[in-house]
Protein backbone atom coordinates (compact mmCIF):
# COMPACT_ATOMS: atom_id res chain seq x y z
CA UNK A 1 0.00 0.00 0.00
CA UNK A 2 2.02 3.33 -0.84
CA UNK A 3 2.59 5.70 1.68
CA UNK A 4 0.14 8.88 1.84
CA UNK A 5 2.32 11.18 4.16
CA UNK A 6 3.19 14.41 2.02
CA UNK A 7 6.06 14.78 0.34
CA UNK A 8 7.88 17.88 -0.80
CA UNK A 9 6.93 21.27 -0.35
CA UNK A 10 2.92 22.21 0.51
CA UNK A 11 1.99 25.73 -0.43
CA UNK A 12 -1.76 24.87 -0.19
CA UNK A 13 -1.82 23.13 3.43
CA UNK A 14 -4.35 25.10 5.14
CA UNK A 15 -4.21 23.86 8.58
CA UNK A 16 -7.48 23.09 10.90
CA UNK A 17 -8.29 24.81 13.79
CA UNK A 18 -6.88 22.69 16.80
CA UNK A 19 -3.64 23.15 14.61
CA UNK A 20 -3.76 26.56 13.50
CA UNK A 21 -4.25 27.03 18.07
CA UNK A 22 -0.84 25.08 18.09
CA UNK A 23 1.01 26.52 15.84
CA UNK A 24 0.31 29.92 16.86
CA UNK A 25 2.12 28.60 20.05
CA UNK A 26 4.99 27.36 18.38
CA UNK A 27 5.09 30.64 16.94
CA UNK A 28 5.17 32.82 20.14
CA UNK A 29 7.73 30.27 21.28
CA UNK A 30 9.98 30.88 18.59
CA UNK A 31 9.31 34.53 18.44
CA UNK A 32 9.77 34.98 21.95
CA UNK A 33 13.34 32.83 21.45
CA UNK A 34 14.50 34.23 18.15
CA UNK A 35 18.36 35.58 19.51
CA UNK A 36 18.66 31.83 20.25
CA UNK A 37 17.51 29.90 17.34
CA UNK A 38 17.49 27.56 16.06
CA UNK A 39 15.65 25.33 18.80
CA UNK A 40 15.18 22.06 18.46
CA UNK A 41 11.42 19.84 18.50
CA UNK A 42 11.69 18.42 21.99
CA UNK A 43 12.39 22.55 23.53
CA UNK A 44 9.54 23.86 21.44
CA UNK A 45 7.50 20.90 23.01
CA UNK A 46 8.19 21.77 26.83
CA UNK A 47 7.76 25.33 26.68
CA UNK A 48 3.92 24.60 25.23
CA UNK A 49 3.70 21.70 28.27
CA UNK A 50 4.96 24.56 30.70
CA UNK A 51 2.33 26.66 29.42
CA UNK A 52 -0.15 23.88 29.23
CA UNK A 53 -0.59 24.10 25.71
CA UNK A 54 0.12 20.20 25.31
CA UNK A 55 0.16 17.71 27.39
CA UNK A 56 3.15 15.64 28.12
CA UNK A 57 2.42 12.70 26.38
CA UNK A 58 3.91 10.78 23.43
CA UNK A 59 0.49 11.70 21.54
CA UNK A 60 0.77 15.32 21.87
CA UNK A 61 4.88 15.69 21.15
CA UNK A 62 4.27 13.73 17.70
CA UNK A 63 0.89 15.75 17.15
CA UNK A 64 2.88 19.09 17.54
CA UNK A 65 5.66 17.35 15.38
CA UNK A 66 3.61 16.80 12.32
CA UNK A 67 1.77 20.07 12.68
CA UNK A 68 5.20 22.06 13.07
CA UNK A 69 6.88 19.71 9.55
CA UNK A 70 3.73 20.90 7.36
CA UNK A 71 3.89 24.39 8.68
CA UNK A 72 7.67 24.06 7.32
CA UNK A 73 6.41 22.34 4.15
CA UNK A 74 3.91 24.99 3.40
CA UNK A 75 6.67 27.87 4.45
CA UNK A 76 4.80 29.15 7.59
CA UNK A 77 7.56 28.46 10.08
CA UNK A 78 11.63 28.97 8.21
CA UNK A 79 13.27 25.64 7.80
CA UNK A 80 16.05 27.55 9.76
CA UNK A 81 14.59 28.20 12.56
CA UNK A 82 14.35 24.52 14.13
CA UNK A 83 17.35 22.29 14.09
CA UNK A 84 17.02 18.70 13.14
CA UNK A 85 18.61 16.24 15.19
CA UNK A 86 20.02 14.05 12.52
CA UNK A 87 21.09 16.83 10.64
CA UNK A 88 24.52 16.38 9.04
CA UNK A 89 26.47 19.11 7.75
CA UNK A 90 29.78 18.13 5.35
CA UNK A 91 31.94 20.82 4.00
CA UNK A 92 33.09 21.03 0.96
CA UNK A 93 37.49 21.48 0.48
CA UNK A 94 37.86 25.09 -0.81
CA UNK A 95 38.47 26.12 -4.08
CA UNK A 96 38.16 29.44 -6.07
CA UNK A 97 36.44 30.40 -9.64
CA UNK A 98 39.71 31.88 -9.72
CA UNK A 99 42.63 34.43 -8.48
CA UNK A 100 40.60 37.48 -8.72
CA UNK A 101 37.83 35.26 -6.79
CA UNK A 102 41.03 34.02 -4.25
CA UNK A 103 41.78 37.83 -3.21
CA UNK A 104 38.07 37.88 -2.60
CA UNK A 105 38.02 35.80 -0.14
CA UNK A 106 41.10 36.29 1.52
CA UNK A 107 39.93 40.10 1.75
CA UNK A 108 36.87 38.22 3.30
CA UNK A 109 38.64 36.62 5.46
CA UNK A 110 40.73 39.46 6.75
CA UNK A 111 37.49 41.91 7.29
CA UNK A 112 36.21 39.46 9.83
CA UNK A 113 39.14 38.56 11.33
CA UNK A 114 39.09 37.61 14.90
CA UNK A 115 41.65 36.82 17.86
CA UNK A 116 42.02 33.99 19.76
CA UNK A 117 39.55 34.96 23.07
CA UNK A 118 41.47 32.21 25.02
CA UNK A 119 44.97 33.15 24.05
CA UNK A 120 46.69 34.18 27.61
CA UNK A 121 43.72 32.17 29.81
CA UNK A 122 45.14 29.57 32.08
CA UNK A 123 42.34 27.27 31.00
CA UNK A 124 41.13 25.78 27.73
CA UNK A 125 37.40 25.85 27.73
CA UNK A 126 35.41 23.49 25.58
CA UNK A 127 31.53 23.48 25.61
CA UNK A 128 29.55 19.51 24.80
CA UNK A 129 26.22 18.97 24.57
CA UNK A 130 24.84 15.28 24.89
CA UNK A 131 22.32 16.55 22.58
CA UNK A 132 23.32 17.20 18.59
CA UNK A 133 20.29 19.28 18.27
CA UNK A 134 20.97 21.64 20.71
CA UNK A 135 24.71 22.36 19.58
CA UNK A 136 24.05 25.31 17.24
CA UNK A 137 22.70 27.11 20.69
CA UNK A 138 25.82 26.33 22.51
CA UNK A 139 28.19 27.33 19.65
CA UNK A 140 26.16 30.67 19.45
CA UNK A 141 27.33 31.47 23.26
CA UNK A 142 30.52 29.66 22.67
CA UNK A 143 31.57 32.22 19.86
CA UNK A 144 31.80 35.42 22.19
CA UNK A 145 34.22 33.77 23.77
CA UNK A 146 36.67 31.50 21.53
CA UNK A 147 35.37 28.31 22.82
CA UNK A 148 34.32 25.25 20.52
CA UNK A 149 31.60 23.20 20.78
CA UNK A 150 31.03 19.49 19.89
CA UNK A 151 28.20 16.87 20.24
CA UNK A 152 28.83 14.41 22.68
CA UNK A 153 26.27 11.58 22.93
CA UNK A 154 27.00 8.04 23.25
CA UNK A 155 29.43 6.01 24.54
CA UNK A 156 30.78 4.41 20.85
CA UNK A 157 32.83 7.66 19.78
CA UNK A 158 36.54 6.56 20.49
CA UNK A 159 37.67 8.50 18.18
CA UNK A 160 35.98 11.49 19.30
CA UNK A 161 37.04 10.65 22.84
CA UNK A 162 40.86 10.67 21.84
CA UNK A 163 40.65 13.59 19.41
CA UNK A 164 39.42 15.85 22.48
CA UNK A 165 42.60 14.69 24.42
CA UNK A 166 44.98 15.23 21.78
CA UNK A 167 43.50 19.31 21.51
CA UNK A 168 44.43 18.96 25.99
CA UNK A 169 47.53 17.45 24.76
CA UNK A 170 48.79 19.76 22.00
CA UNK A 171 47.09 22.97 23.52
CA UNK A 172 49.46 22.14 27.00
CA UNK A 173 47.00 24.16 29.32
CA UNK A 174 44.22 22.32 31.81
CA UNK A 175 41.54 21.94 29.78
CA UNK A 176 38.08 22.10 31.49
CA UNK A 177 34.93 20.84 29.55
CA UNK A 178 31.54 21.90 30.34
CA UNK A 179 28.61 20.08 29.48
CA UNK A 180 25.31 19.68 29.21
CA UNK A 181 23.44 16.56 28.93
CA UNK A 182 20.33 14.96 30.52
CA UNK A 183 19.68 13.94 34.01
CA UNK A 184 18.93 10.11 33.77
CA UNK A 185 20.74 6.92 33.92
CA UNK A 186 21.81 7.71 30.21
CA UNK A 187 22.87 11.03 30.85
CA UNK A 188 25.06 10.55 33.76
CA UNK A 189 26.95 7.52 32.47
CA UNK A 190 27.83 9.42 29.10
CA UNK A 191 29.06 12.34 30.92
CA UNK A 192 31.09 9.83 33.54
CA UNK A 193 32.63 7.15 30.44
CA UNK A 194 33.79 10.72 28.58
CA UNK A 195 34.98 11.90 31.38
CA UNK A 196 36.96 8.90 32.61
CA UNK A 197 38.11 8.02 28.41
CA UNK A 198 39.12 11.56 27.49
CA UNK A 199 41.29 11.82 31.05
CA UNK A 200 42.96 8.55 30.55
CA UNK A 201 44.06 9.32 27.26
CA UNK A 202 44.73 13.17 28.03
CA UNK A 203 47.30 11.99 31.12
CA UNK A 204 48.92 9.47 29.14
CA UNK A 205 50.22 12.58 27.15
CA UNK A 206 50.60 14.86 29.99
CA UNK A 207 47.65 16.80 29.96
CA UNK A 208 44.89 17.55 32.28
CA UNK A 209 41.21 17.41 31.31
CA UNK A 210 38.12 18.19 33.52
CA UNK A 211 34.60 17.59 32.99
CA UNK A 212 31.94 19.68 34.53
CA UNK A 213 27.85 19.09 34.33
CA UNK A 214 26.23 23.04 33.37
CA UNK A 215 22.90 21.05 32.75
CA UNK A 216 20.80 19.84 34.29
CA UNK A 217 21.57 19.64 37.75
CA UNK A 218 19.44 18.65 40.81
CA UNK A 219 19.38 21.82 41.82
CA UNK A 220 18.15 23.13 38.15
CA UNK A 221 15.35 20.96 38.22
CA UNK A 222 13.90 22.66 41.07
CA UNK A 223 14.64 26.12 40.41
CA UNK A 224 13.50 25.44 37.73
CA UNK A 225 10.41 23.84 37.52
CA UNK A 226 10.97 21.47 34.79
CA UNK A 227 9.02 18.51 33.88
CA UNK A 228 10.20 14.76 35.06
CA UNK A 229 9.99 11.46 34.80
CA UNK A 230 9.99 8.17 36.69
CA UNK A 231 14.02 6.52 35.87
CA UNK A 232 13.76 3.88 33.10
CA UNK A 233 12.79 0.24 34.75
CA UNK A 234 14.92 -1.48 32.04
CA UNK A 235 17.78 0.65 32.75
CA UNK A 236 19.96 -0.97 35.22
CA UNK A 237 22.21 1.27 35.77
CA UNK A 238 22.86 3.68 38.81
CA UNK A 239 21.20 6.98 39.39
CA UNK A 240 21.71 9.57 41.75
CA UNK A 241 18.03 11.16 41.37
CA UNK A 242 14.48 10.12 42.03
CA UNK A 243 13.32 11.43 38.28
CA UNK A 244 14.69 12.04 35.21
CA UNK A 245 14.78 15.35 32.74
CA UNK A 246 15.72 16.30 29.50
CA UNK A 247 18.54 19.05 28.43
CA UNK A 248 15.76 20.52 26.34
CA UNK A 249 13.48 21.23 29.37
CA UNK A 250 15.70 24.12 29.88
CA UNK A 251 14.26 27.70 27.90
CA UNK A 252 17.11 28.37 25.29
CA UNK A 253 17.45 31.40 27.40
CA UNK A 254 17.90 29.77 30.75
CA UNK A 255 20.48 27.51 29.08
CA UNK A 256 22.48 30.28 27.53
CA UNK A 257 22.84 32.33 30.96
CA UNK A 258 24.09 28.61 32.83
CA UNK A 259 26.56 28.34 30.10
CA UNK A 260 27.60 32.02 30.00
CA UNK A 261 27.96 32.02 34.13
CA UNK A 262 30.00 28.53 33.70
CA UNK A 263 32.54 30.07 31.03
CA UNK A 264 32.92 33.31 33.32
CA UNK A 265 33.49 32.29 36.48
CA UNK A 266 36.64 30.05 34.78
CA UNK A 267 37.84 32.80 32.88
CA UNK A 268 40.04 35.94 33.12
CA UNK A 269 37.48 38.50 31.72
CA UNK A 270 39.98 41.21 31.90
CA UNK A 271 42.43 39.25 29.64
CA UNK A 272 39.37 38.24 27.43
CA UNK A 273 37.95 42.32 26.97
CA UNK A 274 41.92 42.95 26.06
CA UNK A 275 42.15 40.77 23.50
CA UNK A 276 38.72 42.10 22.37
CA UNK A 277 39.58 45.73 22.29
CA UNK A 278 42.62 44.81 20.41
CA UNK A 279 40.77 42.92 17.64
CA UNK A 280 39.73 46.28 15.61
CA UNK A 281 42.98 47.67 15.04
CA UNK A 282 44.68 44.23 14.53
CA UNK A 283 41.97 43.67 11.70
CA UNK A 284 42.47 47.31 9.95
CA UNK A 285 46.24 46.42 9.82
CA UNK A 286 45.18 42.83 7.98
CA UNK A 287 42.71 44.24 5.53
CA UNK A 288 45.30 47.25 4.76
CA UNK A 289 48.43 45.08 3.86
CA UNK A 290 46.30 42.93 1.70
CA UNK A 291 44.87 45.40 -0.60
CA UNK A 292 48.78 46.74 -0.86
CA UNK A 293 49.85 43.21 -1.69
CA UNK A 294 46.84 42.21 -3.78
């Protein structure tokens, strides 16, 4: 029997009531969080439960899921405003039309040049999230201040694992990684097996890496107010609550201010605003020698 879901683009959707109520919700949610998008599904989803828009039930997260991919079919909601967990980005290796193009870019480059906001800290900050879809959030805060941000879910990414001690390694400062995952059995073993991995191979090289949980915390979950769950019964492993919650219960705003207080209170800010204030002139200098040498 072939498969009547939609496919493509839907200019003519003209949603129903009971979704046109939803959407309008989704709307205000990402209205009301446009400096931090894109958001992912599951964040959209608990702000409406918060505000008792949905319920929290399976039913109601894949209602507002269908409702939210035909209102980005039909080009109500920007495809860029909600990031896709399994989305995959792969970058092309650079290349030019030709010279004329080259000294384009490399004018480009030069106009928004940048310095290194960690150069002179006595810490390496790194910023993980256990979720993928919520990295594009993270590397927004991450960019005021220098700091990198990777995807850290699972326990199967060895690779990933020793590639994060080898940038502890070569870098030579204490590296501190903060991260932000959920608080369940899941969450708490990733964040301990990364933490353990990444160390082991960091101090065979003769660095020194530290993990630290931003989100979500105990405490979080309380101040708060976000939505839990009973721990998994097939999960045997240990847990240090009494009920779970997701990363994405946290308001994109709330998250950004936890990550912003966690990069700030481990770096030196008056070091970081020097190498700001320096940037401008630094940049002038760049663009000015290129158009002498171009």
């Amino acid at each position: 029997m072939p498969d009547k879901r939609p496919r493509g683009p839907q200019p003519q959707w003209r949603p129903k009531r009971e979704t046109r109520r939803v959407l309008e919700a989704v709307e205000a949610v990402l209205d009301a969080y446009a400096d931090y998008l894109p958001v992912t599904l599951r964040q959209i989803y608990y702000v409406l439960h918060g505000q008792g828009v949905l319920a929290k039930t399976r039913q109601d997260y894949k209602r507002m899921c269908e409702y939210v991919g035909m209102a980005r079919r039909s080009g109500r909601i920007p495809w860029d405003a909600i990031r896709d967990d399994k989305q995959v980005a792969v970058a092309a290796p650079p290349s030019f039309a030709g010279p004329e193009d080259f000294w384009r870019t490399m004018e480009a480059a030069a106009t928004s040049y940048r310095v290194d906001r960690q150069h002179g800290q006595t810490v390496r900050l790194e910023l993980w999230s256990e979720t993928e879809g919520m990295v594009p959030q993270l590397v927004r805060v991450g960019r005021e201040y220098g700091i990198a941000c990777y995807s850290g879910g699972g326990f199967d990414g060895l690779a990933g694992k020793y590639n994060a001690a080898q940038r502890a390694v070569t870098d030579g400062r204490r590296t501190c990684v903060l991260h932000v995952g959920d608080y369940d059995q899941s969450g708490e073993w990733i964040l301990t097996a990364l933490a353990e991995d990444v160390a082991a191979f960091a101090a065979a090289g003769g660095a020194d890496v530290e993990f630290v949980r931003v989100a979500v915390t105990p405490d979080q979950v309380v101040a708060y107010g976000l939505p839990t769950a009973p721990p998994s019964t097939t999960d045997r492993r240990a847990f240090s609550g009494a009920a779970t919650t997701q990363a994405e219960a946290l308001r994109p705003d709330v998250l950004a201010a936890l990550v912003r207080e966690a990069v700030e209170s481990r770096l030196d800010m008056t070091v970081l605003r020097q190498a700001i204030e320096r940037e401008p002139a630094e940049r002038r200098t760049l663009v000015e020698r290129l158009r002498r040498g171009g």
